[in-house]
PDB file of N, CA and C in Angstrom:
ATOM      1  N   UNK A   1     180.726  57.104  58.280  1.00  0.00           N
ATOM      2  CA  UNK A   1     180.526  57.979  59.410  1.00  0.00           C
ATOM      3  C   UNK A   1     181.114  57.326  60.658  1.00  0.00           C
ATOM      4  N   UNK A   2     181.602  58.002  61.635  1.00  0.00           N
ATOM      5  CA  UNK A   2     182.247  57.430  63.043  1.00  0.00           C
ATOM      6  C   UNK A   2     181.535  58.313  63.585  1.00  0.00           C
ATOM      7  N   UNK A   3     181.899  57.477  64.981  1.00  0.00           N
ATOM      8  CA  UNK A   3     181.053  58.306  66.348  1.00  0.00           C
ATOM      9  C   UNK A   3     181.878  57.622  67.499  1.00  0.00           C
ATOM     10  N   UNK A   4     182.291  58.619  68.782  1.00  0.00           N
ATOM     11  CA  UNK A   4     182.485  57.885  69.614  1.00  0.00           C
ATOM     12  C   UNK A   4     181.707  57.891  71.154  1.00  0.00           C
ATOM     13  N   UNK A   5     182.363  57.099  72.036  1.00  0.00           N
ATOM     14  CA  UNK A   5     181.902  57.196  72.905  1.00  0.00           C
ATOM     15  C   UNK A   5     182.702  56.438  74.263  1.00  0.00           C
ATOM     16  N   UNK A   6     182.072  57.020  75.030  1.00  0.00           N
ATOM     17  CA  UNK A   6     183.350  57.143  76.505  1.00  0.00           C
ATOM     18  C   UNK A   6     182.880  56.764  77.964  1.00  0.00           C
ATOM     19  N   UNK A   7     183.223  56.110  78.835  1.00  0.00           N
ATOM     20  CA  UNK A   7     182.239  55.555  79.904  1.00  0.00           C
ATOM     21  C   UNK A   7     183.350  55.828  80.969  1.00  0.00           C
ATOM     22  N   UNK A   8     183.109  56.049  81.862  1.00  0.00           N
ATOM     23  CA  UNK A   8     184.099  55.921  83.714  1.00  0.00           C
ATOM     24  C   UNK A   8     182.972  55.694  84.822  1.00  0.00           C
ATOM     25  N   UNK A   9     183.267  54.790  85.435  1.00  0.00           N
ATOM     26  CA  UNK A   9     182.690  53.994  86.478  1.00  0.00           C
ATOM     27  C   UNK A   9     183.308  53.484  87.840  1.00  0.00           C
ATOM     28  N   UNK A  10     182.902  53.717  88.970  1.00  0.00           N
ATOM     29  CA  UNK A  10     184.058  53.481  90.241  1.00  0.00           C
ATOM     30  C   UNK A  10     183.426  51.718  90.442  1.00  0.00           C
ATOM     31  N   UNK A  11     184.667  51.280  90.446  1.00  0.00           N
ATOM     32  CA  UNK A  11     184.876  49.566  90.419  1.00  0.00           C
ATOM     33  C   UNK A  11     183.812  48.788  91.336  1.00  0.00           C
ATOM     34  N   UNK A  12     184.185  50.157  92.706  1.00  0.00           N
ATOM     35  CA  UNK A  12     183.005  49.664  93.819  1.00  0.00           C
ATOM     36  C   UNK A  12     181.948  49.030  93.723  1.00  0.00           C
ATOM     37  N   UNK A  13     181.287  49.738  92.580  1.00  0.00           N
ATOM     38  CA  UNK A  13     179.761  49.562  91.874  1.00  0.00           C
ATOM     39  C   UNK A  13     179.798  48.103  91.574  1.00  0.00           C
ATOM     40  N   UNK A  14     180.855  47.236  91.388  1.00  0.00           N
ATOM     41  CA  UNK A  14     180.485  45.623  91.015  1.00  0.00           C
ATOM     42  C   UNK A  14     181.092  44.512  92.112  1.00  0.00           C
ATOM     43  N   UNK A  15     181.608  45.252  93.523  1.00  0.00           N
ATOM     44  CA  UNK A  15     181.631  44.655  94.215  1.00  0.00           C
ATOM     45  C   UNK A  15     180.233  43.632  94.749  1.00  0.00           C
ATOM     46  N   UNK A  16     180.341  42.706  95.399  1.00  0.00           N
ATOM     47  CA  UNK A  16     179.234  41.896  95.947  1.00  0.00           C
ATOM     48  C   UNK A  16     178.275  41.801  95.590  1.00  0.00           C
ATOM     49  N   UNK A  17     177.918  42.070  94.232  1.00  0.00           N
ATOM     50  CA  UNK A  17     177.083  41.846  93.462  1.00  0.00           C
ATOM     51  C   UNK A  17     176.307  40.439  93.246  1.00  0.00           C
ATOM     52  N   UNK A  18     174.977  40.670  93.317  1.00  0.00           N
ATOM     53  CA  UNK A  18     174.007  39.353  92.950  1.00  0.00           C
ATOM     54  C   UNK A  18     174.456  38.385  91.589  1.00  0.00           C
ATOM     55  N   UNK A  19     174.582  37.584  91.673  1.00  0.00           N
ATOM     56  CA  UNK A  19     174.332  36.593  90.175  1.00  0.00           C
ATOM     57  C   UNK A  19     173.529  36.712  89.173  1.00  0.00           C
ATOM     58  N   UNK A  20     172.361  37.000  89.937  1.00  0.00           N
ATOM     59  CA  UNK A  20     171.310  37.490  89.064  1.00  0.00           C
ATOM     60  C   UNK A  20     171.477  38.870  88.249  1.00  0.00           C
ATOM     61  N   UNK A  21     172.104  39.546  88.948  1.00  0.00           N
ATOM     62  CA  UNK A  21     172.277  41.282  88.396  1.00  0.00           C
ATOM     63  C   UNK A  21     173.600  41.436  87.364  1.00  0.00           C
ATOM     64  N   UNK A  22     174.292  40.504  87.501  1.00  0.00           N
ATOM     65  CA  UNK A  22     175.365  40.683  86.967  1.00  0.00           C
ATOM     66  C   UNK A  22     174.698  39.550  85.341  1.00  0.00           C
ATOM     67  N   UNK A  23     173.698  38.616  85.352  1.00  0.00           N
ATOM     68  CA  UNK A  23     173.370  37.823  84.364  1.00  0.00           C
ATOM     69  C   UNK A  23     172.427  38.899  84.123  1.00  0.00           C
ATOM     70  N   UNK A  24     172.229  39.993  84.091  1.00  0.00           N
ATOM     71  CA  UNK A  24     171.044  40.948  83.414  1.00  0.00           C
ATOM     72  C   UNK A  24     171.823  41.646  82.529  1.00  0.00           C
ATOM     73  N   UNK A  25     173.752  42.129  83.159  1.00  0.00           N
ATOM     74  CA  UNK A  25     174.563  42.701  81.627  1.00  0.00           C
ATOM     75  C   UNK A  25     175.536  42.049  81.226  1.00  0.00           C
ATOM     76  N   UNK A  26     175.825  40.699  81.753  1.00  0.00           N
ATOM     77  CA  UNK A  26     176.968  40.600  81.094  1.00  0.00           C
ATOM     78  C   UNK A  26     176.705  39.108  80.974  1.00  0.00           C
ATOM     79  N   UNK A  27     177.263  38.835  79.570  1.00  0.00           N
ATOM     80  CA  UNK A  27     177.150  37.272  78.726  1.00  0.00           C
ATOM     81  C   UNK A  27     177.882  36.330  79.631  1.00  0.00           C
ATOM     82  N   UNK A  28     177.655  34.894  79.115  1.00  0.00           N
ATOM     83  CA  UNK A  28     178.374  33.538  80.010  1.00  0.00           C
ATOM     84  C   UNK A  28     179.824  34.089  79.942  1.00  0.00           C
ATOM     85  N   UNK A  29     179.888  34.110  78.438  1.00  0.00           N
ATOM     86  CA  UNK A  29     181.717  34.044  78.300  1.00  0.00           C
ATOM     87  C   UNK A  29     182.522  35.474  79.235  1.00  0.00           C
ATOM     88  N   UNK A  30     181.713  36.579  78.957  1.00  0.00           N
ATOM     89  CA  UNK A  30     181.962  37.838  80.217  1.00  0.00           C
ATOM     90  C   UNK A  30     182.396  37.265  81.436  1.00  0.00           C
ATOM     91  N   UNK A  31     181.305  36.834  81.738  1.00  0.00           N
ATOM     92  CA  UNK A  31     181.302  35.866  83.501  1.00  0.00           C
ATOM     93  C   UNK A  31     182.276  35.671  83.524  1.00  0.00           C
ATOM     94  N   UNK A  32     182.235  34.234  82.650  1.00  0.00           N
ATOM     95  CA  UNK A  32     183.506  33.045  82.854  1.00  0.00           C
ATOM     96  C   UNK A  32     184.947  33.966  83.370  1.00  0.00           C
ATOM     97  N   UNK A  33     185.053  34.877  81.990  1.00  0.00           N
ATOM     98  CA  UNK A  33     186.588  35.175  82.099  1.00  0.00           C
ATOM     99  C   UNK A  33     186.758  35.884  83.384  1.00  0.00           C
ATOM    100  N   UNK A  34     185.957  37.281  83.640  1.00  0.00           N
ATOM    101  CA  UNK A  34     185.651  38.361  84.507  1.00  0.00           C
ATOM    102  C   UNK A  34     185.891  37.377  86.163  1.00  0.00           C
ATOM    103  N   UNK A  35     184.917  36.752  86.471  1.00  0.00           N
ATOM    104  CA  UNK A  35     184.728  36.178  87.532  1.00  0.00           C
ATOM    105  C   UNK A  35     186.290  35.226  88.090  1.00  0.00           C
ATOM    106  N   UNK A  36     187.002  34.717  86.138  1.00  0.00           N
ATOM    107  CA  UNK A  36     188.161  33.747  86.828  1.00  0.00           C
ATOM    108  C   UNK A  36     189.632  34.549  87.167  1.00  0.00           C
ATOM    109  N   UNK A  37     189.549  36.005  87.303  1.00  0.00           N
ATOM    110  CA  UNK A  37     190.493  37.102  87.549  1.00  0.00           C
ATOM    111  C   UNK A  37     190.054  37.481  88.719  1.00  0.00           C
ATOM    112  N   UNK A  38     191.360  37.466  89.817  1.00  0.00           N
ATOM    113  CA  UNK A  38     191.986  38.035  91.138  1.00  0.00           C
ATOM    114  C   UNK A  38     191.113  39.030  91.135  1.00  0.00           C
ATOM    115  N   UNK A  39     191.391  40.096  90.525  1.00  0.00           N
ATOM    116  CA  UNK A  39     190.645  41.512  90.702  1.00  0.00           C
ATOM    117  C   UNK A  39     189.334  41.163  89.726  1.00  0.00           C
ATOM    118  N   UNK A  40     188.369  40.976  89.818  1.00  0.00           N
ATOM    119  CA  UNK A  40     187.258  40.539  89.030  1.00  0.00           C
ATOM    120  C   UNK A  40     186.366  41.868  88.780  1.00  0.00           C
ATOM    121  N   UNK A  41     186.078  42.567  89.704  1.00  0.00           N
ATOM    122  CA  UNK A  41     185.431  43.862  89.802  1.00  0.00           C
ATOM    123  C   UNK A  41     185.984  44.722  88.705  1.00  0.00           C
ATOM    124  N   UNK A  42     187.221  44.840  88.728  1.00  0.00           N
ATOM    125  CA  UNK A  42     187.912  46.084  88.040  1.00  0.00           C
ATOM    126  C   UNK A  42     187.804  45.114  86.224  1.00  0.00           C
ATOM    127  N   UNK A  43     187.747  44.305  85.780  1.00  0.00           N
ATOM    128  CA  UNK A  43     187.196  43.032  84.520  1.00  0.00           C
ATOM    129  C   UNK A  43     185.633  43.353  84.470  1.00  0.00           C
ATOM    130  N   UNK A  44     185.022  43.677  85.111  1.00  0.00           N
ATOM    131  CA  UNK A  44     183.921  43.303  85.367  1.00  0.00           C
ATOM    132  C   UNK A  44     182.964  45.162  84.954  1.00  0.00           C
ATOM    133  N   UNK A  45     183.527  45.804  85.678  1.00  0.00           N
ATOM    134  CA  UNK A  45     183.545  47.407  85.654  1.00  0.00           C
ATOM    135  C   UNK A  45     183.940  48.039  84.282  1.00  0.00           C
ATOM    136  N   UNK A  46     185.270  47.316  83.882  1.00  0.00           N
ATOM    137  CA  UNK A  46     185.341  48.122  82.668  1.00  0.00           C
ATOM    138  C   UNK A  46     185.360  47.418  81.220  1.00  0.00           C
ATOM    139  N   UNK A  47     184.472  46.536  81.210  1.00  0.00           N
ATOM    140  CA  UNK A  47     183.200  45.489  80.442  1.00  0.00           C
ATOM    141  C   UNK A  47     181.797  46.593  80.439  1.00  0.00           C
ATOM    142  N   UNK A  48     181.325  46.905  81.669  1.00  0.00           N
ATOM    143  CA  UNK A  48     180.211  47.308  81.793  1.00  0.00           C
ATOM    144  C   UNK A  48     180.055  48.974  80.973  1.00  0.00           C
ATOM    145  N   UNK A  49     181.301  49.272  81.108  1.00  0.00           N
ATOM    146  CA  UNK A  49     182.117  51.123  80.936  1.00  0.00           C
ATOM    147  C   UNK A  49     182.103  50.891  79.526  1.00  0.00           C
ATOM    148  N   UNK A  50     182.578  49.825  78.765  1.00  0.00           N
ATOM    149  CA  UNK A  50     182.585  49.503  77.568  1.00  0.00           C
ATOM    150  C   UNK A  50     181.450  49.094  76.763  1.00  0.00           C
ATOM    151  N   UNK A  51     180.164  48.710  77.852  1.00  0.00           N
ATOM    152  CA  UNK A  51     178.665  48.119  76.754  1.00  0.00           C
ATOM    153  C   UNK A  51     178.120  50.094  77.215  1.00  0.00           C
ATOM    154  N   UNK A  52     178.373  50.487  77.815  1.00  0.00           N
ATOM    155  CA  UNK A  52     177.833  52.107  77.728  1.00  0.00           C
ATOM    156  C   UNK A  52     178.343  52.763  76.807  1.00  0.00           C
ATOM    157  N   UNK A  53     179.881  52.601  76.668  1.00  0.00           N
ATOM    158  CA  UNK A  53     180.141  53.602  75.328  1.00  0.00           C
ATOM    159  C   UNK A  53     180.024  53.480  74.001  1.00  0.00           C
ATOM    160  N   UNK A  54     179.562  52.223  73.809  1.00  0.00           N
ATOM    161  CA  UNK A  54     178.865  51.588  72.685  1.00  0.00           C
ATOM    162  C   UNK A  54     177.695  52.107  72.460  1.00  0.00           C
ATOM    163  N   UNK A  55     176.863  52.011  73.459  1.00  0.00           N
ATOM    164  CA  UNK A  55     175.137  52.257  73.367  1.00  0.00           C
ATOM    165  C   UNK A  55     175.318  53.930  73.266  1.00  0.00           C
ATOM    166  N   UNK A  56     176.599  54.834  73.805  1.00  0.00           N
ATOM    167  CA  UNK A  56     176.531  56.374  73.931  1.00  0.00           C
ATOM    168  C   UNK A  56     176.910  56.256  72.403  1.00  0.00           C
ATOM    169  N   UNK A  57     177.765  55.809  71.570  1.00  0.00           N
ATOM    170  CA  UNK A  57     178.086  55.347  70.192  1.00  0.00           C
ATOM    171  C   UNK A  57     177.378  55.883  69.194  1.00  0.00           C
ATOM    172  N   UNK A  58     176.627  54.482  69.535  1.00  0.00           N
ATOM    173  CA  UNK A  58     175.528  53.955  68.488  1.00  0.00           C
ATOM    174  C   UNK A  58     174.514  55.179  68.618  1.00  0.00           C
ATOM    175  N   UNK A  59     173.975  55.669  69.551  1.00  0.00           N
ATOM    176  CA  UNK A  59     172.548  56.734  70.049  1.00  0.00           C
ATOM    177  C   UNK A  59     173.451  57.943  68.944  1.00  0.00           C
ATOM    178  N   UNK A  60     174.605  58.537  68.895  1.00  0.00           N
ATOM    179  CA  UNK A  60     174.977  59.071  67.936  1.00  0.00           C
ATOM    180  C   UNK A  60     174.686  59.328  66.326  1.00  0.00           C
ATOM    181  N   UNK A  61     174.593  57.932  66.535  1.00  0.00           N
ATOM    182  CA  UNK A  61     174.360  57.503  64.526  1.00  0.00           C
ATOM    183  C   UNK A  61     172.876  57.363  64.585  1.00  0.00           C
ATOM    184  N   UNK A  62     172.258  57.713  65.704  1.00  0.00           N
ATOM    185  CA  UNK A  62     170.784  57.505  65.534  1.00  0.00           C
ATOM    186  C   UNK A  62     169.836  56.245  65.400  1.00  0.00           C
ATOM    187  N   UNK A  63     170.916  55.119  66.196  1.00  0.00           N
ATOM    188  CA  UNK A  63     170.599  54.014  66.217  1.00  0.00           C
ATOM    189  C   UNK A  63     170.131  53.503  67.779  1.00  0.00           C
ATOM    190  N   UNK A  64     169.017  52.465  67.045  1.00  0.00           N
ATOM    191  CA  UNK A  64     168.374  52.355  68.733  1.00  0.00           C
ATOM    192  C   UNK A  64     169.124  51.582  69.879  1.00  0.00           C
ATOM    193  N   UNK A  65     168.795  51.546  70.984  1.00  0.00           N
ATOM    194  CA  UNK A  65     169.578  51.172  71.838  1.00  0.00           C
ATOM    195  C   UNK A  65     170.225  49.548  71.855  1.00  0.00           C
ATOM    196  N   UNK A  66     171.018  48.852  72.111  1.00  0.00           N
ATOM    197  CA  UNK A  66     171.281  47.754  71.858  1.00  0.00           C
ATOM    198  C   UNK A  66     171.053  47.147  73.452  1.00  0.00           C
ATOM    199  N   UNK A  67     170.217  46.600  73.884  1.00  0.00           N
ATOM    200  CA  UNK A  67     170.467  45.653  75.351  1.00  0.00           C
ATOM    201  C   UNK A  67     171.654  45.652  75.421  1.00  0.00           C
ATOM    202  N   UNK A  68     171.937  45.458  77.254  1.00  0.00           N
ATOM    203  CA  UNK A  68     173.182  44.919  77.328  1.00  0.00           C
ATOM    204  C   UNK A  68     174.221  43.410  76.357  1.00  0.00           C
ATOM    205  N   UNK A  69     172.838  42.773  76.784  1.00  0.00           N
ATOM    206  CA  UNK A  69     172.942  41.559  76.532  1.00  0.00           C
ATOM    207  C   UNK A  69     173.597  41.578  74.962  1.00  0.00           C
ATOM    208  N   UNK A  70     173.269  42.327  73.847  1.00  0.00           N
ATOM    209  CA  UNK A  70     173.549  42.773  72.833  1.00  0.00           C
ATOM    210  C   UNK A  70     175.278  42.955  72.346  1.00  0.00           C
ATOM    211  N   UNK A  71     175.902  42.878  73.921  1.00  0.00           N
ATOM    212  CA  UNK A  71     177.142  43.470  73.140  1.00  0.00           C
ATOM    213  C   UNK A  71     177.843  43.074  74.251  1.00  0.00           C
ATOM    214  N   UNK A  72     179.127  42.054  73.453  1.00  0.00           N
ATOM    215  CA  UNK A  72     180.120  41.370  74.270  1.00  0.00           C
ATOM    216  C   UNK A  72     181.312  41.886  74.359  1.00  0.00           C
ATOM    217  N   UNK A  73     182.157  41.960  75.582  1.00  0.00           N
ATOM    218  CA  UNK A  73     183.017  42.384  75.092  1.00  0.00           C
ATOM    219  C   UNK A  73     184.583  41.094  76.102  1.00  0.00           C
ATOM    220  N   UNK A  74     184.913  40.784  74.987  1.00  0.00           N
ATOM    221  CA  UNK A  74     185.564  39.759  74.828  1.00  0.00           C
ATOM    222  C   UNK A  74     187.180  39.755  74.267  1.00  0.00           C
ATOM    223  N   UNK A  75     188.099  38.858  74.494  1.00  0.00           N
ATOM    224  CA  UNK A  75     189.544  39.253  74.360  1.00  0.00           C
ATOM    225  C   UNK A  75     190.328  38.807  72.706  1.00  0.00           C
ATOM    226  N   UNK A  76     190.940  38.874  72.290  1.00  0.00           N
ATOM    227  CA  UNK A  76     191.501  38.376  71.033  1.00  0.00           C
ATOM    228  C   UNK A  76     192.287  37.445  71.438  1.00  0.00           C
ATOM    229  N   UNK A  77     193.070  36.850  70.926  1.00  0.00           N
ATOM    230  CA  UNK A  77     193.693  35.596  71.522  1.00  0.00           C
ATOM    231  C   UNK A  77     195.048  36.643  71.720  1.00  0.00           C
ATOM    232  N   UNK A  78     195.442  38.058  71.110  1.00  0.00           N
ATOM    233  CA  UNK A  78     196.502  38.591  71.445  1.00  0.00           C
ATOM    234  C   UNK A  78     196.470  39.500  73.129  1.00  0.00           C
ATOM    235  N   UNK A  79     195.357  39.149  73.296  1.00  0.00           N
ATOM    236  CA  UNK A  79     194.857  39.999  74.580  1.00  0.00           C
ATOM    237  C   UNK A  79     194.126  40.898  74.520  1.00  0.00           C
ATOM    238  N   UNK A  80     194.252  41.813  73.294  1.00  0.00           N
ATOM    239  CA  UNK A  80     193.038  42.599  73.038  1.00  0.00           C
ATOM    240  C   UNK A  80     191.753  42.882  73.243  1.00  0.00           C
ATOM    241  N   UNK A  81     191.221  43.391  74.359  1.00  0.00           N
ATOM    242  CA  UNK A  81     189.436  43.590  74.414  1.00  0.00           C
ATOM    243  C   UNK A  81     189.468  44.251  72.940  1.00  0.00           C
ATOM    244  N   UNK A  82     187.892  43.515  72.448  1.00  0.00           N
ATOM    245  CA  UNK A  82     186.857  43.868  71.290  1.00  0.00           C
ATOM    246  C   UNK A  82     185.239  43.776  71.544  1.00  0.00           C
ATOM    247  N   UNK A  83     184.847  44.247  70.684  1.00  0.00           N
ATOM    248  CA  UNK A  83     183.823  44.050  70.887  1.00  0.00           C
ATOM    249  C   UNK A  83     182.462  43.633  70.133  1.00  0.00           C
ATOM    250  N   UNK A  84     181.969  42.176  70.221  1.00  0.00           N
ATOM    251  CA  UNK A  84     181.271  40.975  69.528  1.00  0.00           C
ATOM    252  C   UNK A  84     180.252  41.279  69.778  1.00  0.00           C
ATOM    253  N   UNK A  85     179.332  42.226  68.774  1.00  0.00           N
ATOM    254  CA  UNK A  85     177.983  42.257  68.839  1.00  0.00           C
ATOM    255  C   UNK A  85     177.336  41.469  68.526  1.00  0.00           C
ATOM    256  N   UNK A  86     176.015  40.836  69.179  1.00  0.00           N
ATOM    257  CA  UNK A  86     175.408  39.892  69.414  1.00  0.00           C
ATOM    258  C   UNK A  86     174.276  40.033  68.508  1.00  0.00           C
ATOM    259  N   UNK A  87     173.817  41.012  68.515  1.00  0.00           N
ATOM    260  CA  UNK A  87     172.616  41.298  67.626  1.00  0.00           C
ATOM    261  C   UNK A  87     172.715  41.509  66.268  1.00  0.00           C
ATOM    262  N   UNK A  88     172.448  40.812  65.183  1.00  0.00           N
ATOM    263  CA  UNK A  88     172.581  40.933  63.875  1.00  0.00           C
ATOM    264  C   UNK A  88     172.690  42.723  63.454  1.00  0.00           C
ATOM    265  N   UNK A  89     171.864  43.491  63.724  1.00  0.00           N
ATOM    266  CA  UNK A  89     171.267  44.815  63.202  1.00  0.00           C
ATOM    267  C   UNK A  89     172.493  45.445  63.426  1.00  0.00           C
ATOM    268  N   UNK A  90     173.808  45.208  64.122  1.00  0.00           N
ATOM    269  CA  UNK A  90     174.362  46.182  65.234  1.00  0.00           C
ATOM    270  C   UNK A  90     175.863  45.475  64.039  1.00  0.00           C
ATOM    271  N   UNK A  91     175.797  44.631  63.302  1.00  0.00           N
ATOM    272  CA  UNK A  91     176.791  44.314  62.976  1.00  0.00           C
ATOM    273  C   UNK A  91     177.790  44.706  61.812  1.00  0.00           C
ATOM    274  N   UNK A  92     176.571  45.841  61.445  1.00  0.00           N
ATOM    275  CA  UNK A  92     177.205  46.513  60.185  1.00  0.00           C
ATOM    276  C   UNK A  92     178.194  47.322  60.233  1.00  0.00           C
ATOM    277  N   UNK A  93     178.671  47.651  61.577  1.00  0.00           N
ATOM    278  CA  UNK A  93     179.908  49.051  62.152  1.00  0.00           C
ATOM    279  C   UNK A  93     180.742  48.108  62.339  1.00  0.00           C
ATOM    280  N   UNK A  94     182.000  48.608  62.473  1.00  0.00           N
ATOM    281  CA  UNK A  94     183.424  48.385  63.067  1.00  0.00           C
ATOM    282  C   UNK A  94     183.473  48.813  64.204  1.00  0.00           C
ATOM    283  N   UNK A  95     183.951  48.074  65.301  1.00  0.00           N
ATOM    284  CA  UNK A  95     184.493  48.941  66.397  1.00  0.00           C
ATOM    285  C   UNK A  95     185.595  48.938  66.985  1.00  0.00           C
ATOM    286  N   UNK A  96     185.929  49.982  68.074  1.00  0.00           N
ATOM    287  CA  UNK A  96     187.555  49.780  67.694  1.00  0.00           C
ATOM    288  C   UNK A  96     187.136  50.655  69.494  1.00  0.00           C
ATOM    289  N   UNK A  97     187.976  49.356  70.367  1.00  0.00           N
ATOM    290  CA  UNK A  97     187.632  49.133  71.867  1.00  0.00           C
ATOM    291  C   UNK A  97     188.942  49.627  72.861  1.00  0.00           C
ATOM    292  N   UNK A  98     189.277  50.507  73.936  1.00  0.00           N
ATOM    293  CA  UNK A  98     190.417  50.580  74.870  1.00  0.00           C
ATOM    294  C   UNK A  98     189.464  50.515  75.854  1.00  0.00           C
ATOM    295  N   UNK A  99     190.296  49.465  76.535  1.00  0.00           N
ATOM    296  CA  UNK A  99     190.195  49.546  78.366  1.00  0.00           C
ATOM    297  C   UNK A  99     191.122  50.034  78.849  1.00  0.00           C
ATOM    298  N   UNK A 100     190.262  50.776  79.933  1.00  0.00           N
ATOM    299  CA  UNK A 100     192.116  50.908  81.445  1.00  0.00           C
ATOM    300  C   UNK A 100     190.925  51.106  82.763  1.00  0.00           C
ATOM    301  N   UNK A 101     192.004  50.633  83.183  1.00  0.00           N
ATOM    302  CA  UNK A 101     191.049  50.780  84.656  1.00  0.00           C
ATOM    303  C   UNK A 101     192.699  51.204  86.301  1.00  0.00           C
ATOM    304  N   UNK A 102     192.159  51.888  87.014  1.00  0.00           N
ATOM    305  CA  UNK A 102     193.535  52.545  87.629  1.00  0.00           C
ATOM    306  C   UNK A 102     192.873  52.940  89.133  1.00  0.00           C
ATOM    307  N   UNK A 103     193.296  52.238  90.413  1.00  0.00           N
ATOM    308  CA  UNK A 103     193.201  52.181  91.630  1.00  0.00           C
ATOM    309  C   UNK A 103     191.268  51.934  91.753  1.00  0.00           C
ATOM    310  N   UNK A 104     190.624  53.199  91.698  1.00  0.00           N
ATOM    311  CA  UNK A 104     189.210  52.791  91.582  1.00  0.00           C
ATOM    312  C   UNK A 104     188.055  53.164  90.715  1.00  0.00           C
ATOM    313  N   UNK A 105     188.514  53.454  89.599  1.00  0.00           N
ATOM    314  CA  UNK A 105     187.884  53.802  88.230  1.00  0.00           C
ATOM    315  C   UNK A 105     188.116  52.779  87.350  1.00  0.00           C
ATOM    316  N   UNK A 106     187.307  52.843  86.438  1.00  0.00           N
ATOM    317  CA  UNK A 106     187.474  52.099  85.215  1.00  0.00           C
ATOM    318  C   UNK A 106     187.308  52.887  84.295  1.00  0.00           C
ATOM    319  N   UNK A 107     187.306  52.494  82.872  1.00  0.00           N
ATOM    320  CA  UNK A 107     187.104  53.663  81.760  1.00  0.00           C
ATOM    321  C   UNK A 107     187.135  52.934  80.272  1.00  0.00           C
ATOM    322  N   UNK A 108     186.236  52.887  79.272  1.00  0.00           N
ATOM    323  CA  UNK A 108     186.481  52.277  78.206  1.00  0.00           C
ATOM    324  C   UNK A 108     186.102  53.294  77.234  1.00  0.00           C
ATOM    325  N   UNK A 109     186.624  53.447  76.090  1.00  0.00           N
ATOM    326  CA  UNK A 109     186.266  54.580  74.972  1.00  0.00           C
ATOM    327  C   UNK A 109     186.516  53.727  74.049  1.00  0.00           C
ATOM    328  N   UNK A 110     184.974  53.832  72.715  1.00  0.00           N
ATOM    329  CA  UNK A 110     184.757  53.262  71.726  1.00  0.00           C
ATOM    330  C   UNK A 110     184.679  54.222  70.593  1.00  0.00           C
ATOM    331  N   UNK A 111     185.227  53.384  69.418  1.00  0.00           N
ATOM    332  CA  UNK A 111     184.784  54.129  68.063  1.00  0.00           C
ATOM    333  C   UNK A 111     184.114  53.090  67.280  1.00  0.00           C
ATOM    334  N   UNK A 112     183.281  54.028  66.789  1.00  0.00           N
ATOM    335  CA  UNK A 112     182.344  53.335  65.628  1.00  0.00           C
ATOM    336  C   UNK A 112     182.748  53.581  64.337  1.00  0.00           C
ATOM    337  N   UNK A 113     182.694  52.971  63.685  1.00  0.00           N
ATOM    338  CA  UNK A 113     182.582  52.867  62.241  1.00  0.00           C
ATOM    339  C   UNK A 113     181.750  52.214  60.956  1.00  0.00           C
TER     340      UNK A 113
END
């Protein structure tokens, strides 16, 4: 069975953001990379666009919600965003991850499998 799911978010939303708020959705390795990019917001935004269309996903297949914290989304060494679920239960699907993000939107659409 597949399911998908689709997120858009204005970048704004992760401007000047607390430390603390940003360690409530997104993992060390998120940080690290997100935070060490020029444009960090727009890394940062469509990470966040991407743990929503997962959780809009998964709620599809009738599966319970996954925390943020639950679901990484991280690069391939070819550059590729994917996405490294954290939680054992969540690991039985495939997923299959696009980012884009364009002046002040972001946008990530997931498939499950």
């Amino acid at each position: 069975m597949k399911s998908v799911g689709v997120d858009i978010e204005d970048i704004s939303r992760f401007e000047n953001k607390s430390n603390a708020f940003l360690e409530k959705i997104f993992t060390k390795n998120e940080l690290e990379y997100c935070l060490s990019q020029k444009k960090y917001q727009e890394n940062l935004c469509a990470r966040f666009c991407a743990k929503e269309a997962v959780i809009k996903a998964l709620s599809t297949l009738n599966e319970k919600k996954p925390a943020f914290l639950d679901i990484e989304i991280i690069k391939k060494t070819n550059g590729a965003p994917y996405v490294n679920m954290l939680a054992s239960e969540f690991k039985k699907y495939n997923y299959y991850l696009s980012l884009s993000h364009e002046k002040d939107k972001a946008i990530a659409f997931v498939v499950v499998e």
